[in-house]
C-alpha atoms as a PDB file:
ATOM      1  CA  UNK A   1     102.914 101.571 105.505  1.00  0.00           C
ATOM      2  CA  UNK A   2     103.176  98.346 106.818  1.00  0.00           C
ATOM      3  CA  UNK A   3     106.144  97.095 108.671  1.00  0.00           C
ATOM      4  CA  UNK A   4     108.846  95.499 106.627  1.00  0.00           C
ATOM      5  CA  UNK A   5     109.602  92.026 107.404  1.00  0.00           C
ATOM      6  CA  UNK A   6     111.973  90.084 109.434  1.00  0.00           C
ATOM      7  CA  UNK A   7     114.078  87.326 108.353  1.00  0.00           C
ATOM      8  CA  UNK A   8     114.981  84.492 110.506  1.00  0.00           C
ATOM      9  CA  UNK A   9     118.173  86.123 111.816  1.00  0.00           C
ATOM     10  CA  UNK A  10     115.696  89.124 112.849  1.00  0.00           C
ATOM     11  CA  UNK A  11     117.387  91.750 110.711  1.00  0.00           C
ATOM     12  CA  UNK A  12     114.893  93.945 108.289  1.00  0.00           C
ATOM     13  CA  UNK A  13     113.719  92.868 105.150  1.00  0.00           C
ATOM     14  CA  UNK A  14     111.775  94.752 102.911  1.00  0.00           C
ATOM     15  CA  UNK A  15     110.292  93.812  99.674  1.00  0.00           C
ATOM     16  CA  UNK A  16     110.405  95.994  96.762  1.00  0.00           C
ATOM     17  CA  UNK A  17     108.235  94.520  93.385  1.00  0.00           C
ATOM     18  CA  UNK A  18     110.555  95.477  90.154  1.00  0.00           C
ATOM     19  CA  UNK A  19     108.038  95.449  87.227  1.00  0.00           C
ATOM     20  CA  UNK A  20     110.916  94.416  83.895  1.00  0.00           C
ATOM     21  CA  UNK A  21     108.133  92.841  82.591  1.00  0.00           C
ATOM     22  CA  UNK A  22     105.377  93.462  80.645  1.00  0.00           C
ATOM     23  CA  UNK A  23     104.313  90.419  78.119  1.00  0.00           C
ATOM     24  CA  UNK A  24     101.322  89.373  80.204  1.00  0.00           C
ATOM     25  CA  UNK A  25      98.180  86.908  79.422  1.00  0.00           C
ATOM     26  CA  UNK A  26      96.134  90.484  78.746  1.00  0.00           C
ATOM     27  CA  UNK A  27      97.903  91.195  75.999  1.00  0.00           C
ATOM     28  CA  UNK A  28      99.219  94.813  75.000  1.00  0.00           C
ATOM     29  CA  UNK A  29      95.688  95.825  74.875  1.00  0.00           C
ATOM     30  CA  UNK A  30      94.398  94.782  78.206  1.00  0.00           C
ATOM     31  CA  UNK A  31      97.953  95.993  79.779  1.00  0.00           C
ATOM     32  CA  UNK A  32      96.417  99.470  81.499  1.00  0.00           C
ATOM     33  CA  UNK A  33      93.731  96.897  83.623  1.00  0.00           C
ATOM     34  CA  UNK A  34      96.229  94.531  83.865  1.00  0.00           C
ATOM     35  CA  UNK A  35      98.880  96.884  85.374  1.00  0.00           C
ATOM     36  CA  UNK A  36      96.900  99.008  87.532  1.00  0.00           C
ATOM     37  CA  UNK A  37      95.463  95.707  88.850  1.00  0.00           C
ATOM     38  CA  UNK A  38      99.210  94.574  89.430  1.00  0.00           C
ATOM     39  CA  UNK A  39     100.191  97.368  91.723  1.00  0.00           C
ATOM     40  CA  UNK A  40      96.721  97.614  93.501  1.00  0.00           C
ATOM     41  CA  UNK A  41      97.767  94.268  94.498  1.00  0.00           C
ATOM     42  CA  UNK A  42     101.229  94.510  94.989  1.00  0.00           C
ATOM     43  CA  UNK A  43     100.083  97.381  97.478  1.00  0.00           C
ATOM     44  CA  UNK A  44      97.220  95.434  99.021  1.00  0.00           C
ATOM     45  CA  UNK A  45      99.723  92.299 100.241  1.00  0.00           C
ATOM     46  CA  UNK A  46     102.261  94.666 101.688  1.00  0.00           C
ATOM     47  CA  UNK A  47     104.624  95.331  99.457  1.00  0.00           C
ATOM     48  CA  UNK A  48     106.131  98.440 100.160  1.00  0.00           C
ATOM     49  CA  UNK A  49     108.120  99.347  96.768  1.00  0.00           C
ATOM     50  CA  UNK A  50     107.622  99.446  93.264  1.00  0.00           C
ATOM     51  CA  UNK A  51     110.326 100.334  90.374  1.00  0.00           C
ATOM     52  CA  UNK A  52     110.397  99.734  86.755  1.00  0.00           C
ATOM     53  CA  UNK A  53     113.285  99.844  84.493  1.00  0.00           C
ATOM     54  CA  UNK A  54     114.088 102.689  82.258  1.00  0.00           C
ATOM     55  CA  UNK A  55     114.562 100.985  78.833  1.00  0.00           C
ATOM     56  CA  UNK A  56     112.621 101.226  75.098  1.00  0.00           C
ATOM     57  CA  UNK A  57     113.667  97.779  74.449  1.00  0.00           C
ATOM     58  CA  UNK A  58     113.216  94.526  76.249  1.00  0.00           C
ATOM     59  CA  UNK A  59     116.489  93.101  77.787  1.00  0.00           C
ATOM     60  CA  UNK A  60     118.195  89.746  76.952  1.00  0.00           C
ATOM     61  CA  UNK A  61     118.086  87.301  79.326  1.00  0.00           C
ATOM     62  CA  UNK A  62     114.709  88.592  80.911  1.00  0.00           C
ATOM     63  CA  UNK A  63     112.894  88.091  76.990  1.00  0.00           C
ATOM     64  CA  UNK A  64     113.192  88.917  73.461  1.00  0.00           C
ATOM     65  CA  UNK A  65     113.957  92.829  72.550  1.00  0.00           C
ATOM     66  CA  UNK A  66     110.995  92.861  70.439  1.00  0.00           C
ATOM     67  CA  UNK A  67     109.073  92.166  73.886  1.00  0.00           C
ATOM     68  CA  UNK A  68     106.579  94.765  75.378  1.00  0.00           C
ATOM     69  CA  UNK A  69     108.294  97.513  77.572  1.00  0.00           C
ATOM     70  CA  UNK A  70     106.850 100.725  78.544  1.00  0.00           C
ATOM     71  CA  UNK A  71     108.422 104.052  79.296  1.00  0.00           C
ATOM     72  CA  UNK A  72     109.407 104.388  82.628  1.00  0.00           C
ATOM     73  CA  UNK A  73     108.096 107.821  83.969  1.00  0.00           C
ATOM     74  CA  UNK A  74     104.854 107.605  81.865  1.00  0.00           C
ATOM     75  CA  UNK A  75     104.251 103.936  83.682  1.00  0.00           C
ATOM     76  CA  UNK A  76     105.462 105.195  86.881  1.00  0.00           C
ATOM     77  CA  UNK A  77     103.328 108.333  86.696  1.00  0.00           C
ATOM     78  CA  UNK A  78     100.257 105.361  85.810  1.00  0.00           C
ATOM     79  CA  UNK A  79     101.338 103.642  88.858  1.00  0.00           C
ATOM     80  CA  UNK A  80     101.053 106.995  91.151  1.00  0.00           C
ATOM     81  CA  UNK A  81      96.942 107.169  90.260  1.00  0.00           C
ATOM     82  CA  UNK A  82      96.357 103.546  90.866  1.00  0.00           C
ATOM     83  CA  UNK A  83      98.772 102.973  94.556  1.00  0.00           C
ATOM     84  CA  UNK A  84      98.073 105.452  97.749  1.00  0.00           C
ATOM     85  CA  UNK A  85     101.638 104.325  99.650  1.00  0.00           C
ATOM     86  CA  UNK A  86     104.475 102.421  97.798  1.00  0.00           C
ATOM     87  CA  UNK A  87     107.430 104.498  96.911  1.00  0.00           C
ATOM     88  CA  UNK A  88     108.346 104.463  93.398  1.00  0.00           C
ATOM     89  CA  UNK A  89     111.264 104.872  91.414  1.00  0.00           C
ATOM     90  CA  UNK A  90     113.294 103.624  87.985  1.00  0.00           C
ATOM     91  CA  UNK A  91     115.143 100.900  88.419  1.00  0.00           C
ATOM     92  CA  UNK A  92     117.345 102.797  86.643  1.00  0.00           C
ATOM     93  CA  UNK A  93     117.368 106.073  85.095  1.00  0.00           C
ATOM     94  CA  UNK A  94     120.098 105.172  82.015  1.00  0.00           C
ATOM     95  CA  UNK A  95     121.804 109.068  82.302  1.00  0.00           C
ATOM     96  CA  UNK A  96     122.241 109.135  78.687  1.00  0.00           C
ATOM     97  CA  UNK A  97     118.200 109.518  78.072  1.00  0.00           C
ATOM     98  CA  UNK A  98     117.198 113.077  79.213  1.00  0.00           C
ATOM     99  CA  UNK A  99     118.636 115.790  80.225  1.00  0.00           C
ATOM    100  CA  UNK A 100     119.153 116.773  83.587  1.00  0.00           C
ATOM    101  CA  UNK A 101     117.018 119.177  84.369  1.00  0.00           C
ATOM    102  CA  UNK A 102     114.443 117.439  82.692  1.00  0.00           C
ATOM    103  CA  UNK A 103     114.463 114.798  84.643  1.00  0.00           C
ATOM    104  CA  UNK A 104     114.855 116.981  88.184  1.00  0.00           C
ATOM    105  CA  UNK A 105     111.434 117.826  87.209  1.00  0.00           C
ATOM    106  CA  UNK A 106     110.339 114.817  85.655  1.00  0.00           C
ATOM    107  CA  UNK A 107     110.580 113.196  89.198  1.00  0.00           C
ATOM    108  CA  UNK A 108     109.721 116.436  90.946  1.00  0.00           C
ATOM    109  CA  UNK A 109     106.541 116.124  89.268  1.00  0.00           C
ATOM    110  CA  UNK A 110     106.156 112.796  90.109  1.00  0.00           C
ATOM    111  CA  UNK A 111     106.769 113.227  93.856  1.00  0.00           C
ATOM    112  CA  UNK A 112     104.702 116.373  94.251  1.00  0.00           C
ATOM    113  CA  UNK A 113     101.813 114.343  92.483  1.00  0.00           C
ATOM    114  CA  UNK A 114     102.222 111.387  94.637  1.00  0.00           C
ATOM    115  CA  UNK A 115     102.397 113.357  98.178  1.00  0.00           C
ATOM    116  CA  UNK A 116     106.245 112.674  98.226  1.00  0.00           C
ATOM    117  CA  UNK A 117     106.424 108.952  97.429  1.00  0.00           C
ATOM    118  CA  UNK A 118     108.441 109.431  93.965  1.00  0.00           C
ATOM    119  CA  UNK A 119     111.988 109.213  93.831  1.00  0.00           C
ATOM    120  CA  UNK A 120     114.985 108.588  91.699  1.00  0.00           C
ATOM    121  CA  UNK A 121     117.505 105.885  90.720  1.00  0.00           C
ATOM    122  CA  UNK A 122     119.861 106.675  88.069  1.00  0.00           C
ATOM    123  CA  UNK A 123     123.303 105.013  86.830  1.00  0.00           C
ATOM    124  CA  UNK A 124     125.316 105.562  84.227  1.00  0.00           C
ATOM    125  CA  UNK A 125     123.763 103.360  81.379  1.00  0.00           C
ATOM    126  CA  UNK A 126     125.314 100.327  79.572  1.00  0.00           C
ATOM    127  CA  UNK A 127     122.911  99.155  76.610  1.00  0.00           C
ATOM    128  CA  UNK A 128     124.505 100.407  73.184  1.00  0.00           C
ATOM    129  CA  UNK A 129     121.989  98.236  71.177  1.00  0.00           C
ATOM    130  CA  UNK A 130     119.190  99.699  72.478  1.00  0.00           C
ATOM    131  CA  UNK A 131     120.767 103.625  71.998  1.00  0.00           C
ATOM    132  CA  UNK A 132     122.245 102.899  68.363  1.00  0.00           C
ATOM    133  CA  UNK A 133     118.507 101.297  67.612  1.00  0.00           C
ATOM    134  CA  UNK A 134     116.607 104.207  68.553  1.00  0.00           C
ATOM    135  CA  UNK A 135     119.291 106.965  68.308  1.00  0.00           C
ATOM    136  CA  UNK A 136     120.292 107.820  71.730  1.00  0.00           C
ATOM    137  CA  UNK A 137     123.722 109.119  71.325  1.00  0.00           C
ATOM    138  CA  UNK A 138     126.105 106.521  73.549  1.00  0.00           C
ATOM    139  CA  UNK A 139     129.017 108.032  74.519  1.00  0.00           C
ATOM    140  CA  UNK A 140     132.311 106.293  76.224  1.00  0.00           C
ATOM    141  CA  UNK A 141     132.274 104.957  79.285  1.00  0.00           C
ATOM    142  CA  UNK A 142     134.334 107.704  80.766  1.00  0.00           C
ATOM    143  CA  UNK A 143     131.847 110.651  79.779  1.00  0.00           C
ATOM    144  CA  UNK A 144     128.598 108.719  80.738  1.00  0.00           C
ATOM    145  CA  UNK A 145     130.314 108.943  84.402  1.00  0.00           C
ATOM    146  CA  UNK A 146     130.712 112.075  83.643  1.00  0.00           C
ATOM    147  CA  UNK A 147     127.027 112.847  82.879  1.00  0.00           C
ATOM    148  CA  UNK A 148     126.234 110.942  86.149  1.00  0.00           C
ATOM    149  CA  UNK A 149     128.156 112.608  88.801  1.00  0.00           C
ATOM    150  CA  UNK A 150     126.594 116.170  87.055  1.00  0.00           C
ATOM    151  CA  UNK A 151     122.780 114.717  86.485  1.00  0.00           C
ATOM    152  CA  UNK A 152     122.971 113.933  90.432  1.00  0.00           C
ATOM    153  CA  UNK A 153     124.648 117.511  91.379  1.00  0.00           C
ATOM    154  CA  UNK A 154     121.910 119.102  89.052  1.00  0.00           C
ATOM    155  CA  UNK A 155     119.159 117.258  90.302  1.00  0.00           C
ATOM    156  CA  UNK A 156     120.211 118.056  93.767  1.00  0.00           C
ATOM    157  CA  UNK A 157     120.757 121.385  93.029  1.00  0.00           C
ATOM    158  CA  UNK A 158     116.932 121.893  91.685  1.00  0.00           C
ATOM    159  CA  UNK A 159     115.543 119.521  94.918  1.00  0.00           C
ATOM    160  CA  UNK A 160     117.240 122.730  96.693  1.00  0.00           C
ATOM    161  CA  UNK A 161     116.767 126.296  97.678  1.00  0.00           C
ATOM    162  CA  UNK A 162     119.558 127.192  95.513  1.00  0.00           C
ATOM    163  CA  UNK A 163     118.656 128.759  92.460  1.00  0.00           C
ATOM    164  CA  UNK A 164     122.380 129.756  91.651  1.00  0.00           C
ATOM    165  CA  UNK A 165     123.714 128.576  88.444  1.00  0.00           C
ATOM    166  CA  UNK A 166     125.532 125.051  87.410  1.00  0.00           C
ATOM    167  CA  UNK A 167     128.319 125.478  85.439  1.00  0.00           C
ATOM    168  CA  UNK A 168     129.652 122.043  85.087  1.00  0.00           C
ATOM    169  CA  UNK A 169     132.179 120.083  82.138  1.00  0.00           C
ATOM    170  CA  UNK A 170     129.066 119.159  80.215  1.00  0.00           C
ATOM    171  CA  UNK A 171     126.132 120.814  81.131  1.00  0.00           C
ATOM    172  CA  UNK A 172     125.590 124.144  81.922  1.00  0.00           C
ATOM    173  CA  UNK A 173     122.543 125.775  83.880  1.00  0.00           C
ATOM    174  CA  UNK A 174     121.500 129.796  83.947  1.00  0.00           C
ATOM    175  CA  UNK A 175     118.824 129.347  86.828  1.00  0.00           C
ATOM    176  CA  UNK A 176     118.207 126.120  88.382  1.00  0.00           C
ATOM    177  CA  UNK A 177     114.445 127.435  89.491  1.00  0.00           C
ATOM    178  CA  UNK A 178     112.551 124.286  90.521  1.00  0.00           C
ATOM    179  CA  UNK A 179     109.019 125.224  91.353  1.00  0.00           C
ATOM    180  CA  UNK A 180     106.800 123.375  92.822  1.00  0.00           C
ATOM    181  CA  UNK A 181     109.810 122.054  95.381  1.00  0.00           C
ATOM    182  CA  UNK A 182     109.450 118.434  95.663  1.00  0.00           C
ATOM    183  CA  UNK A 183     107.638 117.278  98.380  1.00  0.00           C
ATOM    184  CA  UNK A 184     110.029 114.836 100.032  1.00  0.00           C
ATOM    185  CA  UNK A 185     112.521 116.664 102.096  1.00  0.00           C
ATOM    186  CA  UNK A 186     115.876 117.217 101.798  1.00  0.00           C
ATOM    187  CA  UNK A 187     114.763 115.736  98.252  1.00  0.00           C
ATOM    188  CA  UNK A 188     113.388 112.703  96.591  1.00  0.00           C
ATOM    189  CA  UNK A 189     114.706 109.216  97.695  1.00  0.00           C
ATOM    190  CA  UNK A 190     117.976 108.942  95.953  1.00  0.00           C
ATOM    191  CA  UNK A 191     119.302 105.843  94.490  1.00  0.00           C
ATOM    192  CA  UNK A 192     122.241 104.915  92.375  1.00  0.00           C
ATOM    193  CA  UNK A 193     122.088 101.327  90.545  1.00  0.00           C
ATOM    194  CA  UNK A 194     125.405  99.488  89.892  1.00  0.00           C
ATOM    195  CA  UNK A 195     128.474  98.106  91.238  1.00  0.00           C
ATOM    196  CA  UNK A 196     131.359  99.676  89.537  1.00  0.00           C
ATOM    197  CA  UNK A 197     134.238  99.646  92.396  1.00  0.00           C
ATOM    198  CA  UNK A 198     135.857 102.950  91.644  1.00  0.00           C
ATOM    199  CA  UNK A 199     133.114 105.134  89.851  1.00  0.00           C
ATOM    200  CA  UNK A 200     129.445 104.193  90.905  1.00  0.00           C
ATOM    201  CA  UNK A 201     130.451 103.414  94.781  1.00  0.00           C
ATOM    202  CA  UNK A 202     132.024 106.388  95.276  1.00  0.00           C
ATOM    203  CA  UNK A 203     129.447 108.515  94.225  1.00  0.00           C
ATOM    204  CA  UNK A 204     127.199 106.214  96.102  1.00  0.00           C
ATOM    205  CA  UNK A 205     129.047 107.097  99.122  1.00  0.00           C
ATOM    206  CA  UNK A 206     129.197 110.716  98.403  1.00  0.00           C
ATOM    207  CA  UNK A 207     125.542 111.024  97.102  1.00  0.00           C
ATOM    208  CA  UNK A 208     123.198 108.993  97.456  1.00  0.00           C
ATOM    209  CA  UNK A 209     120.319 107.215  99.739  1.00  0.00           C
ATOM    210  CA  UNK A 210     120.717 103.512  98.486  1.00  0.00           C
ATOM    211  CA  UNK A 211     122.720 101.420  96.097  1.00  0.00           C
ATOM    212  CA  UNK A 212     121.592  98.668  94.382  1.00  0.00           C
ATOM    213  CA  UNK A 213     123.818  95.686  93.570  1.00  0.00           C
ATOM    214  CA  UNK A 214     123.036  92.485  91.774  1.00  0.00           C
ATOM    215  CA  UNK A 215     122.812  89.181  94.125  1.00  0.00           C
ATOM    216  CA  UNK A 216     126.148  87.594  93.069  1.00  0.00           C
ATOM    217  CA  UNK A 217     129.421  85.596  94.966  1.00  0.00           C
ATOM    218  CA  UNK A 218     130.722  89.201  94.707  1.00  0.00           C
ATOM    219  CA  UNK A 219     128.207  90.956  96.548  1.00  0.00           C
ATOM    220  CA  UNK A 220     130.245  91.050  99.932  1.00  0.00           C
ATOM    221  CA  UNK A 221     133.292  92.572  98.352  1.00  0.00           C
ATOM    222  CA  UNK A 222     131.173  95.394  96.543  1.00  0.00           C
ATOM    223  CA  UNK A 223     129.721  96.294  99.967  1.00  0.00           C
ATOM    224  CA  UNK A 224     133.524  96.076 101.881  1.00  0.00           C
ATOM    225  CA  UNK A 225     134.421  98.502  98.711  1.00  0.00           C
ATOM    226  CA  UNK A 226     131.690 100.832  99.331  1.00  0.00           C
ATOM    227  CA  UNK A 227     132.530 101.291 102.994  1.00  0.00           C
ATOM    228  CA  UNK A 228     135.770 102.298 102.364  1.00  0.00           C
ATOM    229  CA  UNK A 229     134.534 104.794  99.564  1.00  0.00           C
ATOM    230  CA  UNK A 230     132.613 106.371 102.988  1.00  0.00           C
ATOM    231  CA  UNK A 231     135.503 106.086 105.292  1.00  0.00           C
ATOM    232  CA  UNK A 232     137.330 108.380 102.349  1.00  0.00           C
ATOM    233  CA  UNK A 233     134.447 110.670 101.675  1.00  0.00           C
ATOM    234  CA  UNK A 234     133.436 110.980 105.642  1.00  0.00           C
ATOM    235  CA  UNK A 235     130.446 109.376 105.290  1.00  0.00           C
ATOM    236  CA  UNK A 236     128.515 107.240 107.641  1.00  0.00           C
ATOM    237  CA  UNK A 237     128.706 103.865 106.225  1.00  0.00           C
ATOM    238  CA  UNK A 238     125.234 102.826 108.272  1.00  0.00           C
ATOM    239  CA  UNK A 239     123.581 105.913 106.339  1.00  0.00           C
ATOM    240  CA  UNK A 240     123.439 104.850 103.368  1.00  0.00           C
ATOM    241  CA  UNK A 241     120.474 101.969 102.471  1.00  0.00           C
ATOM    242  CA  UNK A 242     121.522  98.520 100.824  1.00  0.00           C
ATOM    243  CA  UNK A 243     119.299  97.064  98.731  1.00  0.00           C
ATOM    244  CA  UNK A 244     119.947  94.225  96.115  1.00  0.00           C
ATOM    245  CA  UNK A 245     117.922  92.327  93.108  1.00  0.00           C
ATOM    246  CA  UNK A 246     116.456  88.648  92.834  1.00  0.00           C
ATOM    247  CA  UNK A 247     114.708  86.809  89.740  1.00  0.00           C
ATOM    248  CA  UNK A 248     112.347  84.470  90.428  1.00  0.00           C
ATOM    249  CA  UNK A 249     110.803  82.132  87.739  1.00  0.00           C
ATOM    250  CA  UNK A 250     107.878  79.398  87.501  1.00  0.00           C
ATOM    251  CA  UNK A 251     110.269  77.547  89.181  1.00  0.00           C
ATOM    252  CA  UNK A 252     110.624  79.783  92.507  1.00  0.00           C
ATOM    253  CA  UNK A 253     109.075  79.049  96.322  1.00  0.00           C
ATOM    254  CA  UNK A 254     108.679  80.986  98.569  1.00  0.00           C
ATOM    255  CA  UNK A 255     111.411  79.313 100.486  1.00  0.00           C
ATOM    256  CA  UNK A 256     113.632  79.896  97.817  1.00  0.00           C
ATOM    257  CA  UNK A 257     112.626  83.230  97.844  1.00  0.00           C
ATOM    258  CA  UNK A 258     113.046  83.883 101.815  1.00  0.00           C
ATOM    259  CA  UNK A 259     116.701  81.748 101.659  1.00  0.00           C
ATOM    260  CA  UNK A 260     117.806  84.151  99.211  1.00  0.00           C
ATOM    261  CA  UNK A 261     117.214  87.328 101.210  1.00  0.00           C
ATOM    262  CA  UNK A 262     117.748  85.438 104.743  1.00  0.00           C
ATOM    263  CA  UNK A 263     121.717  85.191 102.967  1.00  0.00           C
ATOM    264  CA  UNK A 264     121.287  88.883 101.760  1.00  0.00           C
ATOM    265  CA  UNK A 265     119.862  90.211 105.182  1.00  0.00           C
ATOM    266  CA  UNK A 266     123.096  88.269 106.949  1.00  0.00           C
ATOM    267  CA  UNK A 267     125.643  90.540 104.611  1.00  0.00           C
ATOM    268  CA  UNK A 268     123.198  93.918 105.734  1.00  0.00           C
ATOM    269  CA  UNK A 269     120.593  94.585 103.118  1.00  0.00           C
ATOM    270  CA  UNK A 270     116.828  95.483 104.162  1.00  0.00           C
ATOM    271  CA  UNK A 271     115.793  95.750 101.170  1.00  0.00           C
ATOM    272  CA  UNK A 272     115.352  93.161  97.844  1.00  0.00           C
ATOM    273  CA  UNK A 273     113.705  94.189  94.776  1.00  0.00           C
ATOM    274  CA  UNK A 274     112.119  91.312  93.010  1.00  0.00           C
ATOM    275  CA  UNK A 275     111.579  90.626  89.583  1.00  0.00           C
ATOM    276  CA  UNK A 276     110.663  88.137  86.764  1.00  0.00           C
ATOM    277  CA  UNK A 277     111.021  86.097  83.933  1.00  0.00           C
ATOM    278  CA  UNK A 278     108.826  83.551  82.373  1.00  0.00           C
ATOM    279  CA  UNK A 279     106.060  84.788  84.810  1.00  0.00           C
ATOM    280  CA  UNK A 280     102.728  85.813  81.911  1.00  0.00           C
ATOM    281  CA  UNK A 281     100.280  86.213  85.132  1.00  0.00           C
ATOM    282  CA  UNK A 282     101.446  89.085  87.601  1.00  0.00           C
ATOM    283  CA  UNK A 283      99.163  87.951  90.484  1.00  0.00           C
ATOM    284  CA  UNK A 284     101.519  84.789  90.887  1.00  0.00           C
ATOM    285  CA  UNK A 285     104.682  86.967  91.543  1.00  0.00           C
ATOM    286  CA  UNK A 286     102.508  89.064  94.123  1.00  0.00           C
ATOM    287  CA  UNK A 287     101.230  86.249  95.505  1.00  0.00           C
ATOM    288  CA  UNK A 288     104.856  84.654  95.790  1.00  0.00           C
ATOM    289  CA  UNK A 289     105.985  87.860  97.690  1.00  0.00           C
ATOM    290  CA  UNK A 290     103.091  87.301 100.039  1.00  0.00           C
ATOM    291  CA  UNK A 291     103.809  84.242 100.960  1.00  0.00           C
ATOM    292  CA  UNK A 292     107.332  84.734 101.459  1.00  0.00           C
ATOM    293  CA  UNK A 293     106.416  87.682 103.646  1.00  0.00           C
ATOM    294  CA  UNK A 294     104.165  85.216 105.731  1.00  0.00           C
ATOM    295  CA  UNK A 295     107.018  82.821 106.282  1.00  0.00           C
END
């Protein structure tokens, strides 16, 4: 893979490309071409992630619902047979959608397919118009936390040589046989999306690879919250990846792109996912990556 970049204070930066989405010039019927060109291109200029988001509906604020949006592990499994290198992931996994073990091997297929370059980001879901509109049962805020903490115990139960049972609150496994074993060792690059203070960081802390966090004023404090999550979990604050998510628009430079992570890069994230809005022609967003990349 190419080397990540460095921002002016020298620290790290990586790019990831977050595909949210998909109401392009092509049209719905020129979308296959259209994305496998996107990623092919993404890949070409360096970019060294790409994630989607795992919803059925469009999301306010990035378009209308009624907007195209694809199923995440049917794109991303597009994606692996048109990229040779990116890692891949949701951007994320809502936990209410499948069940765990179905999505262990959902992305153990995905990884094993790929030659290891598949992972998973998961958090505990938040859009009840989408579930009531298509069914999904939405439970309270309290179970879906629930559901989380056991869909990332399952999940790293099946990415392991265990195949002793799960017997958790909620779900409940006879043999947790995972076969082919994922590819990526320990297991698949592990994410967990979200900034809840006393839920999502701690199991960030306990769990996972990454976080994600939105860029906001608050950003600094979710990060001084997660390290002492580690320091009460005994884990090794420096372990765990921080990565964070920009919009750009028509409106965005690529010095408005590089001053935004240059600020993120000062606080300790490597890593920015990138996505946006009002943007019908995906070349421009690559080509607004690459050129921040260049600066």
């Amino acid at each position: 893979m190419p080397h990540p970049i460095a921002d002016r204070t020298g620290t790290l930066m990586d790019y990831g490309l977050h595909i949210a989405d998909f109401t392009w010039r092509s049209g719905a019927a020129g979308l296959g071409p259209a994305l496998a060109a996107h990623v092919r291109n993404a890949e070409a200029a360096g970019i060294r992630r790409i994630t989607v988001m795992d919803h059925f509906w469009q999301l306010p604020g990035i378009g209308p619902v009624e907007h195209e949006m694809l199923e995440a592990y049917a794109t991303l499994g597009f994606i692996v047979a048109h990229t040779e290198k990116v890692l891949l992931h949701t951007l994320v996994t809502g936990v209410i959608y499948r069940h765990p073990a179905l999505l262990a091997k959902q992305v153990t297929t995905l990884d094993v397919l790929s030659g290891g370059r598949v992972g998973l980001g998961i958090g505990a879901a938040w859009n009840e118009e989408e579930s009531d509109g298509l069914g999904f049962r939405f439970p309270p805020v309290a179970e879906r936390f629930e559901q989380l903490e056991e869909t990332i115990q399952i999940c790293l139960r099946m990415w392991s040589d265990s195949e002793e049972p799960y017997d958790g609150a909620i779900w409940q496994l006879q043999r947790t046989l995972n076969s082919p074993q994922s590819i990526a060792r320990p297991h698949p690059f592990l994410m967990i999306g979200g900034g809840g203070e006393k839920k999502t960081l701690r199991m960030v802390a306990q769990y996972a690879d990454a976080c994600n966090l939105a860029a906001s004023p608050q950003i600094a404090h979710k990060l001084d919250v997660l390290r002492g999550h580690c320091d009460a979990v005994g884990r090794d604050y420096d372990d765990i990846e921080k990565t964070a998510m920009i919009r750009v628009d028509p409106s965005s430079t690529a010095a408005s792109v590089t001053a935004q992570t240059a600020e993120l890069a000062a606080l300790g994230f490597t890593t920015t996912y990138v996505f946006s809005t009002g943007i019908d022609e995906p070349s421009r967003v690559v080509e607004l990556l690459a050129e921040a990349m260049s600066e």
